[in-house]
N, C-alpha and C. Protein backbone atom coordinates (compact mmCIF):
# COMPACT_ATOMS: atom_id res chain seq x y z
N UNK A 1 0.83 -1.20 0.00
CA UNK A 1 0.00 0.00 0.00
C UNK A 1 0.87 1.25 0.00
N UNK A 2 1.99 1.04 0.62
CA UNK A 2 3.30 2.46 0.99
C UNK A 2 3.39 2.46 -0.53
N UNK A 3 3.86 1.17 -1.04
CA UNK A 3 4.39 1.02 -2.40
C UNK A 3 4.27 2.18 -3.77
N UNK A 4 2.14 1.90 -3.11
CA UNK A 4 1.77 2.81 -4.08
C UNK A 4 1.56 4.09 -4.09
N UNK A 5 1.37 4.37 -2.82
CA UNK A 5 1.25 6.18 -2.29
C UNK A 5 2.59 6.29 -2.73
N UNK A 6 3.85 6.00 -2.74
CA UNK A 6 5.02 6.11 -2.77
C UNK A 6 5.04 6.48 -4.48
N UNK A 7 4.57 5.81 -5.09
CA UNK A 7 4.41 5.84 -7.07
C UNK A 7 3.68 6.83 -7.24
N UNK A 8 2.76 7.45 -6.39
CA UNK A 8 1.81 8.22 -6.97
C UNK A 8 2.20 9.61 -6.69
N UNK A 9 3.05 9.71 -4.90
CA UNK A 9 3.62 11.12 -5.16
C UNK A 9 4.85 11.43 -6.17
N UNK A 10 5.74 10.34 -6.36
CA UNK A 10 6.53 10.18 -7.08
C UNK A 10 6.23 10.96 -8.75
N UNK A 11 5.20 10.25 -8.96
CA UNK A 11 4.13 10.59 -10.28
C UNK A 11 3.82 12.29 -9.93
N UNK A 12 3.42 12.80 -9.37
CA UNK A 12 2.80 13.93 -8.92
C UNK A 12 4.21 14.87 -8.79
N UNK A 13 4.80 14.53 -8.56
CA UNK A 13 6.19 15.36 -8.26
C UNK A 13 6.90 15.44 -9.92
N UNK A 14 6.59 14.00 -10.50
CA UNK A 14 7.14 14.72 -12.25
C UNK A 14 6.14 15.60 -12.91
N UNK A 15 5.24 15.31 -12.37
CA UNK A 15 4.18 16.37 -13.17
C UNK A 15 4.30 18.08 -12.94
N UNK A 16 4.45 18.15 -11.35
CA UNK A 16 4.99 19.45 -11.29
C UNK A 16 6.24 20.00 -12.19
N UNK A 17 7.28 19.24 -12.34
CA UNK A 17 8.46 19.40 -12.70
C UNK A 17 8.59 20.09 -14.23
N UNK A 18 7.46 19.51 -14.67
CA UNK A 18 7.26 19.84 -16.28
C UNK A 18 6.75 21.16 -16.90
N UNK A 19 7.28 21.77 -17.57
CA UNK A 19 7.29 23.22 -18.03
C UNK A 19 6.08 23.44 -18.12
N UNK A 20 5.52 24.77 -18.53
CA UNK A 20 4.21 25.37 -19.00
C UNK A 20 4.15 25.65 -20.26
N UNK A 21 3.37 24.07 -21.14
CA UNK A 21 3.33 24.73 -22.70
C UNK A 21 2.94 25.55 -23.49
N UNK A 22 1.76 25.96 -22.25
CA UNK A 22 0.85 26.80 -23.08
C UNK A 22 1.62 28.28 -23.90
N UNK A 23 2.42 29.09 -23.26
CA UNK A 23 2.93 30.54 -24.08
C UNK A 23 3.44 29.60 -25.30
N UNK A 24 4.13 28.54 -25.62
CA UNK A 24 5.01 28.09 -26.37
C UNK A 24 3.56 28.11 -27.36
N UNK A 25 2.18 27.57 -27.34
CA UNK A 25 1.42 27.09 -28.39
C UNK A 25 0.79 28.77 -28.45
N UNK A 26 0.22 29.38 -27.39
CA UNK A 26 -0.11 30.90 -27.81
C UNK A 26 0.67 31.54 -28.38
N UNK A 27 2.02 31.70 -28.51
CA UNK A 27 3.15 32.36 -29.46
C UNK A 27 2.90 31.79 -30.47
N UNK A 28 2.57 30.21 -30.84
CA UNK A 28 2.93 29.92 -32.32
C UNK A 28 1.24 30.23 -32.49
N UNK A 29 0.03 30.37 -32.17
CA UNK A 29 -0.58 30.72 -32.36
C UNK A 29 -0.81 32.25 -33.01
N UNK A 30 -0.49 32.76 -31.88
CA UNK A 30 -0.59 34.74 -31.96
C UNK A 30 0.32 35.13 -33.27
N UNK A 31 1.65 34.65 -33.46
CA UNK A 31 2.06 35.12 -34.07
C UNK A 31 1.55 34.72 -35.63
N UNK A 32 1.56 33.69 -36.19
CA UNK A 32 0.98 32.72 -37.29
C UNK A 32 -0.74 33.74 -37.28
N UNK A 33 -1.38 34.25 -36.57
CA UNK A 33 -2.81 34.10 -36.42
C UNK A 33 -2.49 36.36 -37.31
N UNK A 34 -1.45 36.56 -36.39
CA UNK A 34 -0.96 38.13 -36.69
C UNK A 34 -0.31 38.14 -38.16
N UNK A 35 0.23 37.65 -38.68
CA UNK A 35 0.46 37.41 -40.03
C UNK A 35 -0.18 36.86 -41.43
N UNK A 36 -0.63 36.19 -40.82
CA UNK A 36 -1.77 36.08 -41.64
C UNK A 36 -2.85 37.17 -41.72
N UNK A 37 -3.40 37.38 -40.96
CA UNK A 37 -4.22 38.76 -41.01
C UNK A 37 -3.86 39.99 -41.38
N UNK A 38 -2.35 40.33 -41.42
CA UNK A 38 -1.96 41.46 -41.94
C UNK A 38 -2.03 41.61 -43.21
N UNK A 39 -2.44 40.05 -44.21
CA UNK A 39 -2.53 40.25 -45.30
C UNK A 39 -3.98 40.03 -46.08
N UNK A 40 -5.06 39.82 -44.74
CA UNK A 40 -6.06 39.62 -44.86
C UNK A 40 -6.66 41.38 -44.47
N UNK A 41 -5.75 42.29 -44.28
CA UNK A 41 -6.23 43.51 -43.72
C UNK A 41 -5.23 44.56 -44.71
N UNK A 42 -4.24 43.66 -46.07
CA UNK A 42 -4.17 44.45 -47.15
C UNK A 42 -2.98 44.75 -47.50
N UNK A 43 -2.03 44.29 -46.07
CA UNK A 43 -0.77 45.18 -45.67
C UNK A 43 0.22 44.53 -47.26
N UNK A 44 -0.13 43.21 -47.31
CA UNK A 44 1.17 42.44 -48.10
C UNK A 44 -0.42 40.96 -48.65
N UNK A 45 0.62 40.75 -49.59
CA UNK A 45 -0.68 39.49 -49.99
C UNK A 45 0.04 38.10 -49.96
N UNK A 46 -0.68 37.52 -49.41
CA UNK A 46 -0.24 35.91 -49.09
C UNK A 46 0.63 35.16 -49.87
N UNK A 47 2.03 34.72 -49.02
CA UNK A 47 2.96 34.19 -49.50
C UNK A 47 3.37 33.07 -48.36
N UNK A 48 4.66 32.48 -48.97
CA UNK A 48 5.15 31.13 -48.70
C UNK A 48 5.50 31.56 -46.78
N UNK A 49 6.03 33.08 -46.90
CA UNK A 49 5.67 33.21 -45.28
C UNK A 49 4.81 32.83 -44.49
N UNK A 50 3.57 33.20 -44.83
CA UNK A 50 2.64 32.64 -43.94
C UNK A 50 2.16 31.06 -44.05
N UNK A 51 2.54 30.54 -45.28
CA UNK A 51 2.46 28.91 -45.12
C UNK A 51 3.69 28.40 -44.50
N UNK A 52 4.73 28.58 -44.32
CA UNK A 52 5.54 28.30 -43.79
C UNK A 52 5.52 28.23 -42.36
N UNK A 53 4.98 29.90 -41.70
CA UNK A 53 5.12 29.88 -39.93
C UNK A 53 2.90 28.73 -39.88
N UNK A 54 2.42 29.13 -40.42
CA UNK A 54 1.33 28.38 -40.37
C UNK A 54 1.57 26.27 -40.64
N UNK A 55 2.55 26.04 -41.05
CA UNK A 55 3.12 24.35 -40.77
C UNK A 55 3.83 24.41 -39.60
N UNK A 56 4.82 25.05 -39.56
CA UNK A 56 5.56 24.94 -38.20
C UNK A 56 5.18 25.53 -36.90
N UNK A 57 5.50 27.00 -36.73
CA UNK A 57 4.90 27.41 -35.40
C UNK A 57 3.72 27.41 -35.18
N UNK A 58 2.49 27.31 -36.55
CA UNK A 58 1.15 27.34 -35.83
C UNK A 58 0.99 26.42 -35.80
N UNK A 59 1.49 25.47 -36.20
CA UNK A 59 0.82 24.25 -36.72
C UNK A 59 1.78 22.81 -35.68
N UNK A 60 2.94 22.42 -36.05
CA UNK A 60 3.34 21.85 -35.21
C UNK A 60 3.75 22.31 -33.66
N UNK A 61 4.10 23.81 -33.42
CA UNK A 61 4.65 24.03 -31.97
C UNK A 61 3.05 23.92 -31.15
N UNK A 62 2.26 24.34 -31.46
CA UNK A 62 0.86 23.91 -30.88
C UNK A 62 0.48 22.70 -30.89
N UNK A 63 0.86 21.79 -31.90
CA UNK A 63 0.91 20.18 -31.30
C UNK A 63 1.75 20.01 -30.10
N UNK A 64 2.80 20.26 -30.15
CA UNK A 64 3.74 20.00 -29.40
C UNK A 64 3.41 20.10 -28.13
N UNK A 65 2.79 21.42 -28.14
CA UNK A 65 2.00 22.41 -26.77
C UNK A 65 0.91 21.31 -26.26
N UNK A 66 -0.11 21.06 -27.16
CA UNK A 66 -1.07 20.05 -27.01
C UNK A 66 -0.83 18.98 -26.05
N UNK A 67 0.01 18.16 -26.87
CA UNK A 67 1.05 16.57 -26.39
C UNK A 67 1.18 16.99 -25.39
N UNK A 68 1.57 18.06 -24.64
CA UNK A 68 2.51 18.19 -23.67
C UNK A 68 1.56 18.74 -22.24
N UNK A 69 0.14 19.44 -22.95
CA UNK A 69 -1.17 19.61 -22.16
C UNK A 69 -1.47 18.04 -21.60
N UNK A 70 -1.84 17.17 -22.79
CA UNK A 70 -2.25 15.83 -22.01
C UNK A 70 -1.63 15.44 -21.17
N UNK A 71 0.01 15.56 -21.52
CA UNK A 71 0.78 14.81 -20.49
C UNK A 71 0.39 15.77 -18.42
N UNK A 72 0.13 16.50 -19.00
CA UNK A 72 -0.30 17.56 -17.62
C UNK A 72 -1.42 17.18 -17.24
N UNK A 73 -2.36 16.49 -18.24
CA UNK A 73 -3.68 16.18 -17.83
C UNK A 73 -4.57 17.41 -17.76
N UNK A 74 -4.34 18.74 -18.62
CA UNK A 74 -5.11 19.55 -18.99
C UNK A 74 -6.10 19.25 -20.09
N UNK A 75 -7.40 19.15 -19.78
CA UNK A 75 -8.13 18.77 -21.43
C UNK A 75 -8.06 19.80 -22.22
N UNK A 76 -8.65 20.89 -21.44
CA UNK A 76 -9.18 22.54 -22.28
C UNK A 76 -7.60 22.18 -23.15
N UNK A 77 -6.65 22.64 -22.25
CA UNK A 77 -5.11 22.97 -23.29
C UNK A 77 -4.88 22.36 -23.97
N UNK A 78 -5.32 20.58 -24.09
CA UNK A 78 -5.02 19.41 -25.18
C UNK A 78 -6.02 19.91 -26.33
N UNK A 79 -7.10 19.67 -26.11
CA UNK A 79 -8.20 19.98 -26.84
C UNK A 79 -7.94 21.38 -27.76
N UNK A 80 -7.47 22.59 -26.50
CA UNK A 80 -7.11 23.90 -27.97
C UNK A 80 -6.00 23.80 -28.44
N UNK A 81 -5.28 23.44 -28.32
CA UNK A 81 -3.62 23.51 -28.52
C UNK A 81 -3.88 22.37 -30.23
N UNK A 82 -3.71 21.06 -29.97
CA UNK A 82 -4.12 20.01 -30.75
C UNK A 82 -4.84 20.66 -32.20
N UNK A 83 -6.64 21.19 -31.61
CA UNK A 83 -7.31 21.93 -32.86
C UNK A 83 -6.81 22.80 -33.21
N UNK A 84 -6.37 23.27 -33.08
CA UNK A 84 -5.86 24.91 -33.62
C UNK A 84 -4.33 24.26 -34.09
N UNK A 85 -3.61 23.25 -33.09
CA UNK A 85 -2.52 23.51 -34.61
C UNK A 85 -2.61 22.79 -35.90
N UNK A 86 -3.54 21.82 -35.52
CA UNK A 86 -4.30 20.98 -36.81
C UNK A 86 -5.01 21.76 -37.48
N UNK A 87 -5.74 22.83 -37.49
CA UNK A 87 -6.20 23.89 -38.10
C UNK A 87 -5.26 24.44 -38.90
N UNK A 88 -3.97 25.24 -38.63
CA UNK A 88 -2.92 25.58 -39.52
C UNK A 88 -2.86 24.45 -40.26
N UNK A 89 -2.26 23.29 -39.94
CA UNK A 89 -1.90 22.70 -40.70
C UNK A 89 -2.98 22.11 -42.29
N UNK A 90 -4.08 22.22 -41.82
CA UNK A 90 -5.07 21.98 -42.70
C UNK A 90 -5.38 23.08 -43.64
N UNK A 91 -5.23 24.58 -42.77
CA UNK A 91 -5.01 25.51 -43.53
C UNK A 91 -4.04 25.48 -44.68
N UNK A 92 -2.90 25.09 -44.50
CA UNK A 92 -1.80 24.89 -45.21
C UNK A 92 -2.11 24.44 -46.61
N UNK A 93 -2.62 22.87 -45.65
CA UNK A 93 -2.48 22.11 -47.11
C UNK A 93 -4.15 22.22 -48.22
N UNK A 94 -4.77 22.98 -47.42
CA UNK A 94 -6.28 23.62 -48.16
C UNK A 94 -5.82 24.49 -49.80
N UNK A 95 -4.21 25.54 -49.30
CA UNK A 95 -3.58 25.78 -50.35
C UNK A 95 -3.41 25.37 -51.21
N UNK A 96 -2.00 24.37 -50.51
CA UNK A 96 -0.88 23.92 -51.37
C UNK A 96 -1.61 22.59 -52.01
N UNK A 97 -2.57 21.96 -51.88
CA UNK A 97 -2.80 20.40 -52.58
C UNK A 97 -3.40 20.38 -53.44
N UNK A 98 -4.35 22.00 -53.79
CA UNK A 98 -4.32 21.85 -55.43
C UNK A 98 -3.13 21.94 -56.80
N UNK A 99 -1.94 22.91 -55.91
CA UNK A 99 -0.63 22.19 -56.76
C UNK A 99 -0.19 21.31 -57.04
N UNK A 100 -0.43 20.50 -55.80
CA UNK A 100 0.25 19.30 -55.38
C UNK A 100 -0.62 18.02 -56.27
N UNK A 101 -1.93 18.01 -56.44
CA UNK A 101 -2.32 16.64 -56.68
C UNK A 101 -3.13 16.93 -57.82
N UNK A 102 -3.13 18.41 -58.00
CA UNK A 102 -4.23 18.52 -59.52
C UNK A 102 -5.47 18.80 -59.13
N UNK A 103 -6.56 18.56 -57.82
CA UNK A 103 -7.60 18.47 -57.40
C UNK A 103 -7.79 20.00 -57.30
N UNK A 104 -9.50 20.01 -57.35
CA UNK A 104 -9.67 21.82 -57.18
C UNK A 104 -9.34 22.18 -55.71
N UNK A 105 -9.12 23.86 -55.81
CA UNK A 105 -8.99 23.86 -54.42
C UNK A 105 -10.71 24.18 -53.83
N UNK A 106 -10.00 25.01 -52.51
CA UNK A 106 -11.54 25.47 -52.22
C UNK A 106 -12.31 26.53 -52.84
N UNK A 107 -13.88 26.18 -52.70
CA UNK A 107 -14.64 27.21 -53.38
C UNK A 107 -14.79 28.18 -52.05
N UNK A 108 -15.46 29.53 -52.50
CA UNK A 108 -15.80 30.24 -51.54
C UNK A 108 -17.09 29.70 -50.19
N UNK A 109 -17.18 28.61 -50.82
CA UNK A 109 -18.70 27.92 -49.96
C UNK A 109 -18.22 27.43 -48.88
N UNK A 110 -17.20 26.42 -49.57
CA UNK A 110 -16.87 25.43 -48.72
C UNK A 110 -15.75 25.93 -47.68
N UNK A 111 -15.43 26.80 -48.33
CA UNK A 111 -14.20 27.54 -46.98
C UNK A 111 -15.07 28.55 -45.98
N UNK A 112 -16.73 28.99 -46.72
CA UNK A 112 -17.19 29.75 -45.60
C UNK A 112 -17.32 28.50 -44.84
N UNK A 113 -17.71 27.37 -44.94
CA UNK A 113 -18.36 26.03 -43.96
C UNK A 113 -17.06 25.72 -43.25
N UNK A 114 -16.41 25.54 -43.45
CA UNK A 114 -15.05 25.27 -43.01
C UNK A 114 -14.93 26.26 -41.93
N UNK A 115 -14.74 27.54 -41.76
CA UNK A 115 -14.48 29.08 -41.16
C UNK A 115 -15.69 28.66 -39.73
N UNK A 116 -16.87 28.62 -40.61
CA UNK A 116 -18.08 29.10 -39.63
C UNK A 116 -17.96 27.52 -38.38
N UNK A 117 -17.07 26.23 -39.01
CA UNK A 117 -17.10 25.46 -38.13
C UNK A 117 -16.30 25.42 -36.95
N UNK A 118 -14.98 26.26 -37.47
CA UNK A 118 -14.04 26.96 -36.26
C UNK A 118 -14.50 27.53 -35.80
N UNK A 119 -15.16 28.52 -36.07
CA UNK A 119 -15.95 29.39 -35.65
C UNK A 119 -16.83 28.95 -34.28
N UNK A 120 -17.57 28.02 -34.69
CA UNK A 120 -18.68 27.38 -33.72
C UNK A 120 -17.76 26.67 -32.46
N UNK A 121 -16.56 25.97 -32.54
CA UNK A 121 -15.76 25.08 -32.00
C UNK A 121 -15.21 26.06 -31.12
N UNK A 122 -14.84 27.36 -31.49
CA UNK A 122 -14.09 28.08 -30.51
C UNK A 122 -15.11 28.76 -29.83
N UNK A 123 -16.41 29.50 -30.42
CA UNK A 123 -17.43 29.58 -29.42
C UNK A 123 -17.44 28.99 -28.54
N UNK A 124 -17.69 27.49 -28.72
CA UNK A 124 -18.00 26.63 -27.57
C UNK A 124 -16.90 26.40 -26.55
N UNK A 125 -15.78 26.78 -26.90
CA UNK A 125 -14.39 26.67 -26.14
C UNK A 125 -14.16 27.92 -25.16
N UNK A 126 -14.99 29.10 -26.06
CA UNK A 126 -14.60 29.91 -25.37
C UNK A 126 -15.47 29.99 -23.68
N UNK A 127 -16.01 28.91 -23.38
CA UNK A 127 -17.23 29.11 -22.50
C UNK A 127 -16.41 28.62 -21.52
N UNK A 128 -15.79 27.61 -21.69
CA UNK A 128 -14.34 27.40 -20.79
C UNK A 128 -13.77 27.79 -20.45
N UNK A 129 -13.40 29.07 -21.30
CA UNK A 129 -12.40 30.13 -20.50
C UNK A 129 -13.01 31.28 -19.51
N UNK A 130 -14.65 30.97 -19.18
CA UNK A 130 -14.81 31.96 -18.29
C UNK A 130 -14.84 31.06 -17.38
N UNK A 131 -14.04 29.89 -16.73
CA UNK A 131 -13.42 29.47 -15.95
C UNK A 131 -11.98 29.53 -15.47
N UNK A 132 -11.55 30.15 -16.16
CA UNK A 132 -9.79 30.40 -16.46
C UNK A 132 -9.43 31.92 -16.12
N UNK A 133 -9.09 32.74 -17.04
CA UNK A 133 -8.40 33.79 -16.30
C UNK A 133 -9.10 34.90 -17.78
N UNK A 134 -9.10 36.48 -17.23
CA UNK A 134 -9.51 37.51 -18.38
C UNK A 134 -9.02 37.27 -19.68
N UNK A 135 -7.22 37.04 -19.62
CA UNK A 135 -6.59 36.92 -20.76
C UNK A 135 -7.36 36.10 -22.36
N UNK A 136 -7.05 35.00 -21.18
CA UNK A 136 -7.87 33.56 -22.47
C UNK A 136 -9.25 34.23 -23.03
N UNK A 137 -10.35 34.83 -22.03
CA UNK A 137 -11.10 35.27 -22.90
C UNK A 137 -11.30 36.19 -23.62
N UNK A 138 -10.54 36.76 -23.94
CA UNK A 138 -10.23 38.12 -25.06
C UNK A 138 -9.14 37.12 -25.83
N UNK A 139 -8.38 36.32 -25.75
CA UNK A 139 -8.35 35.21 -27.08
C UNK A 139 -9.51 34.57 -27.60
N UNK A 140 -9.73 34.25 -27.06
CA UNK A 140 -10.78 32.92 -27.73
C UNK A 140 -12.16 33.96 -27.72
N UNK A 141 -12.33 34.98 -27.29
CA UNK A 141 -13.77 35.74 -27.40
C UNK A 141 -13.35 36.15 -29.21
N UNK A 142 -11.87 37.18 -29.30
CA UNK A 142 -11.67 37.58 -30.75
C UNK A 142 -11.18 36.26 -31.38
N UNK A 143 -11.32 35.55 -31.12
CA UNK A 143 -11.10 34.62 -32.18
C UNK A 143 -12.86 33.79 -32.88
N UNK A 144 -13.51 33.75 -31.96
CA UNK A 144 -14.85 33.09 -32.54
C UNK A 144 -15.31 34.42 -33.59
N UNK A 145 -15.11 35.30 -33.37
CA UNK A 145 -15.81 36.71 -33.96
C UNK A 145 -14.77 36.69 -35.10
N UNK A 146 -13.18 36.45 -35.00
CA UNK A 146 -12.67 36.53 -36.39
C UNK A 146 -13.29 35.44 -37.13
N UNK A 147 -13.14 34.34 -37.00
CA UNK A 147 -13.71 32.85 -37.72
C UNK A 147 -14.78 33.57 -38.40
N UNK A 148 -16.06 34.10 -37.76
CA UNK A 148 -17.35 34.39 -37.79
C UNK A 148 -17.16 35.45 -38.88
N UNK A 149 -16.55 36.29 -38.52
CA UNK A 149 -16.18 37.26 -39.98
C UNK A 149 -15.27 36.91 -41.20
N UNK A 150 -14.73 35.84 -41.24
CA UNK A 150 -14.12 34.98 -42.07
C UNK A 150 -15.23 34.59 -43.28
N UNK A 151 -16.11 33.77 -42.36
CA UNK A 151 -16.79 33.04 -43.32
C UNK A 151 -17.70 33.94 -43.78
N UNK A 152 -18.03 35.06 -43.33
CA UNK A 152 -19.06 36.68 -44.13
C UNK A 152 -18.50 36.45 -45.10
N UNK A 153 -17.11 37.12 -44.76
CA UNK A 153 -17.04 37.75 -45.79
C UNK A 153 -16.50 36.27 -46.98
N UNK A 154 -16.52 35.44 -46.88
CA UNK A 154 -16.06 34.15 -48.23
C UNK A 154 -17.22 33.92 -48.80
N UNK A 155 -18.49 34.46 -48.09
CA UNK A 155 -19.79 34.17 -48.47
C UNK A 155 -20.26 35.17 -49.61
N UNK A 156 -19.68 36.10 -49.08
CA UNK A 156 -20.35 37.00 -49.29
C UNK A 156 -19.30 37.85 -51.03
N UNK A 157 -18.08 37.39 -50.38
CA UNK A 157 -17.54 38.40 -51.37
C UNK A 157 -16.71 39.87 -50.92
N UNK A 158 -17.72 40.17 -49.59
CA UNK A 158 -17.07 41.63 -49.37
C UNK A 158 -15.82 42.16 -49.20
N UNK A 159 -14.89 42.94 -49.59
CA UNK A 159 -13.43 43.13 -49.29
C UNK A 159 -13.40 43.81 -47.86
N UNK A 160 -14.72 45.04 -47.85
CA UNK A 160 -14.72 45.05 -46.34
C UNK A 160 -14.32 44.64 -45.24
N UNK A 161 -15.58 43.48 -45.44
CA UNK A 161 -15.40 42.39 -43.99
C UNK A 161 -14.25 41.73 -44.50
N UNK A 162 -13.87 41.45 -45.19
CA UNK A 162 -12.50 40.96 -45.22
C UNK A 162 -11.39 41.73 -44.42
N UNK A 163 -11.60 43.15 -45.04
CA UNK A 163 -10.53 43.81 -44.47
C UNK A 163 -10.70 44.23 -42.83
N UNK A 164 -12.04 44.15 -42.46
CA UNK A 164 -12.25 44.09 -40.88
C UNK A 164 -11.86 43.13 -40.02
N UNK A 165 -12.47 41.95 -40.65
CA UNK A 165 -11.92 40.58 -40.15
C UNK A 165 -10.11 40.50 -39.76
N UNK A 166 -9.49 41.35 -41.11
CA UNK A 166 -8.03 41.38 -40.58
C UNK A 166 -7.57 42.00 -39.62
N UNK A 167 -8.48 43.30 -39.37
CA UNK A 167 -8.09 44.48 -38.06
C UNK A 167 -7.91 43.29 -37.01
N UNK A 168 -9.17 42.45 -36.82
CA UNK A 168 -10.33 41.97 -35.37
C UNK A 168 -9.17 40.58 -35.61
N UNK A 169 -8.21 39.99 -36.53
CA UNK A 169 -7.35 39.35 -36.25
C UNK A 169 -6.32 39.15 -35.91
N UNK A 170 -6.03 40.56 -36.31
CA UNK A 170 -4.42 41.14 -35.67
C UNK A 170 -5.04 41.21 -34.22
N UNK A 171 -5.73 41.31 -33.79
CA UNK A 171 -5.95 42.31 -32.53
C UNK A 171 -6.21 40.95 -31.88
N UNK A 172 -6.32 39.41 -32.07
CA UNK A 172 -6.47 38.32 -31.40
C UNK A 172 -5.64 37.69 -31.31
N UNK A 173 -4.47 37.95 -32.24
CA UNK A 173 -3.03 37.50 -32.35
C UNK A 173 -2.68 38.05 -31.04
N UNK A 174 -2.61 39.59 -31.08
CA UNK A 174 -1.97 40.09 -30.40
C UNK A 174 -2.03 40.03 -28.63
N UNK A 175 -3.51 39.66 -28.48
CA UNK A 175 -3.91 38.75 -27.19
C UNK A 175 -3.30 37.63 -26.81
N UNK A 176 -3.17 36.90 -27.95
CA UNK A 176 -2.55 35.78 -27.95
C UNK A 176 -1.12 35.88 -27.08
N UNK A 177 -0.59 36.75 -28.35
CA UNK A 177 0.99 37.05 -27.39
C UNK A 177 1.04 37.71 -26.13
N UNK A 178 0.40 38.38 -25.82
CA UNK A 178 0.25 39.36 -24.56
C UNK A 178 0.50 37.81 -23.80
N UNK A 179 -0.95 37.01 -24.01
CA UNK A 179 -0.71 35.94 -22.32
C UNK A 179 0.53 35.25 -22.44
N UNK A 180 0.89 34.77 -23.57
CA UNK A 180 1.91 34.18 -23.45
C UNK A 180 3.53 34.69 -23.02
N UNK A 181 3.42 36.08 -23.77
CA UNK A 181 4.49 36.65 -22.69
C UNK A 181 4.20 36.73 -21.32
N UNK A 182 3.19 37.06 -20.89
CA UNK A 182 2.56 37.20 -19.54
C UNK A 182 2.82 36.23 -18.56
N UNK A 183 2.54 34.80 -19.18
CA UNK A 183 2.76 33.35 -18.16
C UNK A 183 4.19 33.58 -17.94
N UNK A 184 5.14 33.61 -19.34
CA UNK A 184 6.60 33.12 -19.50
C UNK A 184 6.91 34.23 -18.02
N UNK A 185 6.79 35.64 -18.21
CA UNK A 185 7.40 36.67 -17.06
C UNK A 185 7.32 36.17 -15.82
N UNK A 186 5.42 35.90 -15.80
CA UNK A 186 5.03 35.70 -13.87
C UNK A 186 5.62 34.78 -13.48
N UNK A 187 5.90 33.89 -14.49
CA UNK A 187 6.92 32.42 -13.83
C UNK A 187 8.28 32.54 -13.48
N UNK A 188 8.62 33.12 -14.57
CA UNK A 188 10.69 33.88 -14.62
C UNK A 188 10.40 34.61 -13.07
N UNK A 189 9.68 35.64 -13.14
CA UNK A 189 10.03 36.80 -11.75
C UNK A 189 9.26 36.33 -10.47
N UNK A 190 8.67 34.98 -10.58
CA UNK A 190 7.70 34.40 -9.57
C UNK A 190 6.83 35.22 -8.98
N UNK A 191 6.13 36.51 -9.54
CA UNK A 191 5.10 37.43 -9.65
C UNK A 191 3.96 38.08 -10.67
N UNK A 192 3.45 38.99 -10.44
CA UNK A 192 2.32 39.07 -11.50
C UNK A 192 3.58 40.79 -12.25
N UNK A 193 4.10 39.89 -13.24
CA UNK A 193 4.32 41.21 -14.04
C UNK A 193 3.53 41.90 -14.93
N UNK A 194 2.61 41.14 -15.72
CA UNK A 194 1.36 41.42 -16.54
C UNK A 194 0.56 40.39 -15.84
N UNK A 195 -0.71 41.49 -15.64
CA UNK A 195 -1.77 40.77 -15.32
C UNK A 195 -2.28 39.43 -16.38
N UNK A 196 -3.02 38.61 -15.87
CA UNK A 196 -3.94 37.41 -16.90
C UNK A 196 -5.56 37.66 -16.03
N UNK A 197 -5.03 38.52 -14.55
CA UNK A 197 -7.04 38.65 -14.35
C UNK A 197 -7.45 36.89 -14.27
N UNK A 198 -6.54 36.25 -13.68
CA UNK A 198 -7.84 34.88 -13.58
C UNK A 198 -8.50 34.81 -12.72
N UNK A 199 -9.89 33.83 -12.82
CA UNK A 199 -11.24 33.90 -12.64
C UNK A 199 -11.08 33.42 -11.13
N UNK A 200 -11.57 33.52 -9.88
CA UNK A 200 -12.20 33.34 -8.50
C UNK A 200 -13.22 31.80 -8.86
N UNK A 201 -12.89 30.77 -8.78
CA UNK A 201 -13.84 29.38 -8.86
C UNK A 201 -15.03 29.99 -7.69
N UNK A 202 -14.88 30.56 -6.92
CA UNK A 202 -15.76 30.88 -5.94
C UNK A 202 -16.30 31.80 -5.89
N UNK A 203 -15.91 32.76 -7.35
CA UNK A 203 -16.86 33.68 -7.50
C UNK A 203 -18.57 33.77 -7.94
């Protein structure tokens, strides 16, 4: 019986030991999520840059982040980390595989259906984070509303909402990075250097 209390703090003591993935998957998030939108808001028009940080930092360092949530036994962080970098990566190859295999790419329909289903997924995610801390929900709040203006405007055609959608994406990137610098500091200086505002369970 010692045996096993003995395995289990043992167990509990590597778990502490193990880093915090999450800034690592919000950086490859924020930043991948900020670049892309700068060209969805006019600045520069879509190139091998943004497929490039969208395979790797959005796409695999948010797996990585993911993998490394389960191993913590976080669902929320497995669950967003995982979708969202499988999202880049699908983004990616939504591009590149009509080069690649000859097949059409996407129509404007099917990428609004595509958009409006992230869309719905991070809604529902975001309901989670009013268990968590202010930060997360000003990510995941501007992120259901970018998705949501994504698929307008693919529906629709408008350059507008296109070009709004890019403001309201930079500006979810940039949330993005805020928490993630935010965790990396409060942990380095073992204080609150930037707030994250998390939530009171007993509120």
């Amino acid at each position: 019986m010692s045996s096993t209390a003995d395995k289990a703090q043992t167990a509990d003591s590597a778990l502490q030991k193990l880093a915090n993935p999450a800034p690592l998957g919000l950086l490859g998030f924020g930043m991948t999520t900020i670049l892309l939108n700068f060209a969805n808001a006019g600045v520069y028009h879509l190139d091998t840059t943004i497929l490039a940080m969208g395979l790797f930092y959005g796409g695999m360092a948010q797996i990585v982040a993911g993998i490394m949530e389960f191993r913590k036994g976080n669902t929320f962080g497995m669950t967003a980390f995982l979708s969202y970098g499988f999202f880049w990566e699908t983004f990616v190859f939504l591009l590149v595989l009509p080069a690649l295999t000859g097949m059409p790419g996407p129509t404007s329909t099917s990428l609004a259906y595509y958009l409006f289903f992230w869309g719905l997924f991070t809604l529902a995610m975001w309901f989670g984070t009013l268990r968590l801390n202010g930060a997360l929900m000003a990510v995941f709040g501007t992120l259901w509303v970018l998705f949501f203006l994504l698929a307008i405007a693919n529906t629709t055609g408008n350059a507008s909402i296109l070009h709004l959608a890019g403001d309201e994406g930079i500006l979810c990137g940039l949330t993005a990075f805020y928490t993630a610098v935010a965790e990396v500091l409060n942990e380095v200086y073992r204080k609150t250097v930037l707030p994250i505002w998390p939530v009171n369970p007993k509120a």
